[in-house]
Each structure stands twice: as structure tokens, then as C-alpha cells.
PDB file of N, CA and C in Angstrom:
ATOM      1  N   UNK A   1     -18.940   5.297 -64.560  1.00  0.00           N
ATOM      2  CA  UNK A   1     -20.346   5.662 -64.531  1.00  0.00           C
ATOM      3  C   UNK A   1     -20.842   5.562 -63.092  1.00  0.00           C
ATOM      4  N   UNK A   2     -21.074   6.919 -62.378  1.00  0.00           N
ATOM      5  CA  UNK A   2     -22.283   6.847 -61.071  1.00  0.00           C
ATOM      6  C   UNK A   2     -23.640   6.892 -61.140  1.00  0.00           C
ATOM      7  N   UNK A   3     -23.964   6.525 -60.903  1.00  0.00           N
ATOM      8  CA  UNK A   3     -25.808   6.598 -61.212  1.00  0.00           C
ATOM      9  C   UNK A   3     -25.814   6.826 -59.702  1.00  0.00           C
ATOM     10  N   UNK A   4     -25.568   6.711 -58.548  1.00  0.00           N
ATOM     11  CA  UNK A   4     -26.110   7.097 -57.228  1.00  0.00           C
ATOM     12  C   UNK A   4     -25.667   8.421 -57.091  1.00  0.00           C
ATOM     13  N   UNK A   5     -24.278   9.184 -57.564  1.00  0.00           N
ATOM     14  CA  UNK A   5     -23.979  10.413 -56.875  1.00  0.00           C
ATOM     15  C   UNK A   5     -23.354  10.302 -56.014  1.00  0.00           C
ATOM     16  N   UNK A   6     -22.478   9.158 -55.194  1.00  0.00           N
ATOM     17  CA  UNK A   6     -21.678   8.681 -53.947  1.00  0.00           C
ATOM     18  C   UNK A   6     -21.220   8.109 -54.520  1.00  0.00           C
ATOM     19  N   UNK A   7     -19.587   7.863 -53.843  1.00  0.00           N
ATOM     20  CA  UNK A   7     -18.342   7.508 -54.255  1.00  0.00           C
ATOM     21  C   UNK A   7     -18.873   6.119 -53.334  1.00  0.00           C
ATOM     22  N   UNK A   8     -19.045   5.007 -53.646  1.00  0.00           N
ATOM     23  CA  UNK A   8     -19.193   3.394 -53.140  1.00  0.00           C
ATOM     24  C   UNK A   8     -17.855   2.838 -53.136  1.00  0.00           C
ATOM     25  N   UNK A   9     -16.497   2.741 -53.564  1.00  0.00           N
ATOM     26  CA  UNK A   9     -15.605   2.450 -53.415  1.00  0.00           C
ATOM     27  C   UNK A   9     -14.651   3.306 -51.480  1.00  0.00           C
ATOM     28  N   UNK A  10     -15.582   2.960 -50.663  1.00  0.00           N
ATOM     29  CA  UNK A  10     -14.744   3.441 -49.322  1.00  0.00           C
ATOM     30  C   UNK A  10     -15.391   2.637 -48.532  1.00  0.00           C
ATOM     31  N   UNK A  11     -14.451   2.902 -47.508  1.00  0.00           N
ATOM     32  CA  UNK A  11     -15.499   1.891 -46.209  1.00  0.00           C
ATOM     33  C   UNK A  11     -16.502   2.829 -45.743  1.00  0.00           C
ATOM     34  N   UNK A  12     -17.674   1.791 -45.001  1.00  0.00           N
ATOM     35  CA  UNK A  12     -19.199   2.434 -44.764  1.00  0.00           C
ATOM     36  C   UNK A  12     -18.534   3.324 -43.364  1.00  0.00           C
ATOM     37  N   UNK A  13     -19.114   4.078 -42.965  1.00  0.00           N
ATOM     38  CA  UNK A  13     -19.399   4.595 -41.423  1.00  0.00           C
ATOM     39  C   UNK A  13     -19.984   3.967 -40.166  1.00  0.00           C
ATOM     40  N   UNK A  14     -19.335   3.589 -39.361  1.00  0.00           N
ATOM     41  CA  UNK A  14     -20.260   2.986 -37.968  1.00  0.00           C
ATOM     42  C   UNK A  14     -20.703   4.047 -37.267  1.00  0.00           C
ATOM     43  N   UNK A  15     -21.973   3.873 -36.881  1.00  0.00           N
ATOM     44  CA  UNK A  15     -22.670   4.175 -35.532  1.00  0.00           C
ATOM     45  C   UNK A  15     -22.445   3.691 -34.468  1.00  0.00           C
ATOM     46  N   UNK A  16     -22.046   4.456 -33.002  1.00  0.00           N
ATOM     47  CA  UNK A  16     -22.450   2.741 -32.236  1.00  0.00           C
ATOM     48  C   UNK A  16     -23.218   3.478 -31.063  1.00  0.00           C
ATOM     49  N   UNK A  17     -24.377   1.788 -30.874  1.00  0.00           N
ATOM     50  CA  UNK A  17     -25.735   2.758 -31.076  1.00  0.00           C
ATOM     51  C   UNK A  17     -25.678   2.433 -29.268  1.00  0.00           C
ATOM     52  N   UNK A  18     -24.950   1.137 -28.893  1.00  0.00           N
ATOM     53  CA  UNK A  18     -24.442   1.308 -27.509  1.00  0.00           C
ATOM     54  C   UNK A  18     -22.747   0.821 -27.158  1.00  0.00           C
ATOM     55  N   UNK A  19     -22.570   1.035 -26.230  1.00  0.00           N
ATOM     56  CA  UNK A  19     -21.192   0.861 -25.985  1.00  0.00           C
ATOM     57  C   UNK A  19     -20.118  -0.542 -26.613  1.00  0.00           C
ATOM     58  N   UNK A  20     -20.934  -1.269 -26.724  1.00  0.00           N
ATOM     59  CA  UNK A  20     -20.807  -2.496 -27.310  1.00  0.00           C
ATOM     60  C   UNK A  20     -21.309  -2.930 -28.803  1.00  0.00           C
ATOM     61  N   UNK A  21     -22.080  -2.402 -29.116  1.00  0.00           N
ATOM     62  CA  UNK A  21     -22.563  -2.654 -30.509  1.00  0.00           C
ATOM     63  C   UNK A  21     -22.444  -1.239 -31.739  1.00  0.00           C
ATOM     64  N   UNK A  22     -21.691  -1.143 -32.482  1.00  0.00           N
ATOM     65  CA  UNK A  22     -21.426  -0.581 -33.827  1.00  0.00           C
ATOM     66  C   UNK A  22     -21.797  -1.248 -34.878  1.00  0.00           C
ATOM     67  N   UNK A  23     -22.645  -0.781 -35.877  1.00  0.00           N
ATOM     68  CA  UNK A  23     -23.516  -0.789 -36.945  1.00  0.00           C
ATOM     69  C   UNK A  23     -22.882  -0.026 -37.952  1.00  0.00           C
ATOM     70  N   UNK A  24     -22.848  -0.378 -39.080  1.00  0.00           N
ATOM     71  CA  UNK A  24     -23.169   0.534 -40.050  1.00  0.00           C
ATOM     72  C   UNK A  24     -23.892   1.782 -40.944  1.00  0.00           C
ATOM     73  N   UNK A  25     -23.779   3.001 -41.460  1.00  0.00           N
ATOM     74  CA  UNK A  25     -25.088   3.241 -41.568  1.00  0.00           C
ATOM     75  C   UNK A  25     -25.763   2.754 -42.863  1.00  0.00           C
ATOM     76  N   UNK A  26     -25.361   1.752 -43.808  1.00  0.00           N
ATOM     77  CA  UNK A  26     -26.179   1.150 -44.695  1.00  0.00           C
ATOM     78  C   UNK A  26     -26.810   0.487 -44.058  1.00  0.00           C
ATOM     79  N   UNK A  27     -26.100  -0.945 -43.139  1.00  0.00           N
ATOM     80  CA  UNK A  27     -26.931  -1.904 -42.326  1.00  0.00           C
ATOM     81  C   UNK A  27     -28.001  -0.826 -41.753  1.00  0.00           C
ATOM     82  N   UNK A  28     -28.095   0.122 -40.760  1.00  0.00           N
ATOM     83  CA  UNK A  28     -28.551   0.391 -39.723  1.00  0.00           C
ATOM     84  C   UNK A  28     -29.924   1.427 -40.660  1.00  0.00           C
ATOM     85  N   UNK A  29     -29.740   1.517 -42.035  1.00  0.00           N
ATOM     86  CA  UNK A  29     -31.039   1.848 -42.741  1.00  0.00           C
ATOM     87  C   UNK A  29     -31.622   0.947 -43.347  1.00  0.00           C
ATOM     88  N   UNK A  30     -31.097  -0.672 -43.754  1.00  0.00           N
ATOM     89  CA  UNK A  30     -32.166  -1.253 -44.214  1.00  0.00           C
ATOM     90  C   UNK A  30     -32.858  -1.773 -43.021  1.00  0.00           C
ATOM     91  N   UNK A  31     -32.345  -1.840 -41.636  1.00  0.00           N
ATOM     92  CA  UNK A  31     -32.812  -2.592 -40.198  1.00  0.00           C
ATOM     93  C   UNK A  31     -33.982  -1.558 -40.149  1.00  0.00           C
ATOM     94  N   UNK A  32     -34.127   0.122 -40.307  1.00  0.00           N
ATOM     95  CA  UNK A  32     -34.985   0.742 -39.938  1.00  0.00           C
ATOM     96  C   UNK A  32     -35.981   0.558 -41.041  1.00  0.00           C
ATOM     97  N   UNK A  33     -35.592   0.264 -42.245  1.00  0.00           N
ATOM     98  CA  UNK A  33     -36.559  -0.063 -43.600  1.00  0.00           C
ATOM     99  C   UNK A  33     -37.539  -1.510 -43.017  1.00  0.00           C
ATOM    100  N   UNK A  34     -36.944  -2.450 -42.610  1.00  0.00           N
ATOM    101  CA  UNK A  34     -37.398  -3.364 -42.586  1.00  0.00           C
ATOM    102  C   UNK A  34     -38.439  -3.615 -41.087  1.00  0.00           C
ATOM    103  N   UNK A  35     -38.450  -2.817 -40.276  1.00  0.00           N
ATOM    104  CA  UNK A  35     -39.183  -2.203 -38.895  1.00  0.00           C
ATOM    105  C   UNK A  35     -40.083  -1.878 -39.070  1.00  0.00           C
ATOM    106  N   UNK A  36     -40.231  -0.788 -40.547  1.00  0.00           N
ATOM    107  CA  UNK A  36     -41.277  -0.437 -40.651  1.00  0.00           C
ATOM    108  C   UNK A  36     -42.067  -1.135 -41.603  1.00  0.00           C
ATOM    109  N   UNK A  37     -41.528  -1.883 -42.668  1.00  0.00           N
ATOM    110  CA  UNK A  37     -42.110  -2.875 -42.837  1.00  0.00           C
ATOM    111  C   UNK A  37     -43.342  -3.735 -42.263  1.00  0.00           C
ATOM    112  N   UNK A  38     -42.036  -4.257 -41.278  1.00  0.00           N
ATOM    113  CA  UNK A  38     -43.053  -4.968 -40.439  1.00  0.00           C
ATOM    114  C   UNK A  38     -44.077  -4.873 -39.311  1.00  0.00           C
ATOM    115  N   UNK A  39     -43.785  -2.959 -38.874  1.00  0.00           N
ATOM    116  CA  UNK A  39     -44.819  -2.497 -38.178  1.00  0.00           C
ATOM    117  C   UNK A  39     -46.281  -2.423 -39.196  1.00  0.00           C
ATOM    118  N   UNK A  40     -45.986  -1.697 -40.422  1.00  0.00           N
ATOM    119  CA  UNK A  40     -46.601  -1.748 -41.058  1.00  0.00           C
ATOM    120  C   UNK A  40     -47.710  -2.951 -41.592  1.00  0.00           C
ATOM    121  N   UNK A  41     -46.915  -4.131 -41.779  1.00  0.00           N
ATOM    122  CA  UNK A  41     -47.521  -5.090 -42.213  1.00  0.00           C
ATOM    123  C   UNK A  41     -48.612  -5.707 -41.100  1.00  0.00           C
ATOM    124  N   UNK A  42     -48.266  -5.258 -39.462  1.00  0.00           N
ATOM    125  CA  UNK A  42     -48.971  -5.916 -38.503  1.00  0.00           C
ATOM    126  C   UNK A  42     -50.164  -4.596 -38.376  1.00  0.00           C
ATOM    127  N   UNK A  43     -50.352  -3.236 -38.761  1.00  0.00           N
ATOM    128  CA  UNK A  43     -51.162  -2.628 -38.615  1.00  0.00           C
ATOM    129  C   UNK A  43     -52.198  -2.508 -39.378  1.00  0.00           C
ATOM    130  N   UNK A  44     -52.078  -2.649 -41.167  1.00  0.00           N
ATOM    131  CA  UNK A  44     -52.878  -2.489 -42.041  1.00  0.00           C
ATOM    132  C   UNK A  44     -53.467  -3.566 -42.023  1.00  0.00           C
ATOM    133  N   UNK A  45     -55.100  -3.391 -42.332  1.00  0.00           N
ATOM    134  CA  UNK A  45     -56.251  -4.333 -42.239  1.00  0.00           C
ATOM    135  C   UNK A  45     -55.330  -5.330 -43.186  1.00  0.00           C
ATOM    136  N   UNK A  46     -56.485  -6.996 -43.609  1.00  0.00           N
ATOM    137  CA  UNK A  46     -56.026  -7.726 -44.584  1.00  0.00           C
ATOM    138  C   UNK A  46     -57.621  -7.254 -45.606  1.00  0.00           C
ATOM    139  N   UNK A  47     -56.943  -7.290 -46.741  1.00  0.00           N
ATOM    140  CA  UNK A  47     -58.202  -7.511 -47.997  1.00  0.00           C
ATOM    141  C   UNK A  47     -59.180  -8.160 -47.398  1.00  0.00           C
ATOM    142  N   UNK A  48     -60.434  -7.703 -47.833  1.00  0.00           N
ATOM    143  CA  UNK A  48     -61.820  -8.382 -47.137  1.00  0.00           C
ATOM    144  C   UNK A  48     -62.440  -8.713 -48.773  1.00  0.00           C
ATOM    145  N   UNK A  49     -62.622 -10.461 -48.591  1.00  0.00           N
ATOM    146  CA  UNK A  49     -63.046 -10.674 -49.873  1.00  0.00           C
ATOM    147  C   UNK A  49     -64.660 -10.689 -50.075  1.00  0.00           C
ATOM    148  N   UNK A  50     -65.313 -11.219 -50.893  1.00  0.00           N
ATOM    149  CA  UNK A  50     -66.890 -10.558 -50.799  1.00  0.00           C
ATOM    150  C   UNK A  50     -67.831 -12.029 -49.800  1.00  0.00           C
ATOM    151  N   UNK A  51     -68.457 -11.595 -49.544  1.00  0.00           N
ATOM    152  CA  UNK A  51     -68.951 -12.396 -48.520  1.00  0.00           C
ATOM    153  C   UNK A  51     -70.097 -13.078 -49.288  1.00  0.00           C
ATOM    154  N   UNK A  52     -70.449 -14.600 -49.240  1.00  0.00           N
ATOM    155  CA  UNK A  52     -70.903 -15.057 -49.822  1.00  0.00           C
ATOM    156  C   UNK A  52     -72.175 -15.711 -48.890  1.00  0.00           C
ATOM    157  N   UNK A  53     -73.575 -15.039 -49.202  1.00  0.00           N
ATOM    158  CA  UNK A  53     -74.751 -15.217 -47.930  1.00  0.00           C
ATOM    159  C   UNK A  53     -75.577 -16.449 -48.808  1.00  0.00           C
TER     160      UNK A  53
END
């Protein structure tokens, strides 16, 4: 049974993104998942709760 549509039984693919460092491209998409994450998380306002006068 596949439920993704990709054969998961092979080795991943490296990138290498400089002369010295090779990545994966699973690793090297949750690193960009998680970037934006956290760009994200530092740009959007926080909830403004009701102000109590």
C-alpha cells in the first residue's frame, strides 16, 4: 500500500548547498518549512485581548 505515490524504500538525494555542506532534499524542505514558520511567527501581530477601562 502507497498512499504518497513515491517509492520511500531508496536513499534520499543530496544537495550541496556549499562546497562543504550536503543536505538532503527531505531535510533541506522541512529546514525551509520551519524558516518560514518562524519568519512568520515573528511577523504576525499577537491576539489583542479586550481592554478593560
Amino acid at each position: 500500500m502507497n498512499l504518497l505515490g513515491i517509492d520511500l524504500n531508496q536513499p534520499a538525494t543530496y544537495k550541496d548547498i556549499w562546497e562543504w555542506v550536503s543536505v538532503s532534499v527531505p531535510n533541506l524542505i522541512v529546514i525551509i518549512i520551519m524558516g518560514a514558520l518562524f519568519v512568520g511567527a515573528l511577523l504576525l501581530p499577537f491576539p489583542k485581548g479586550k481592554d478593560e477601562s
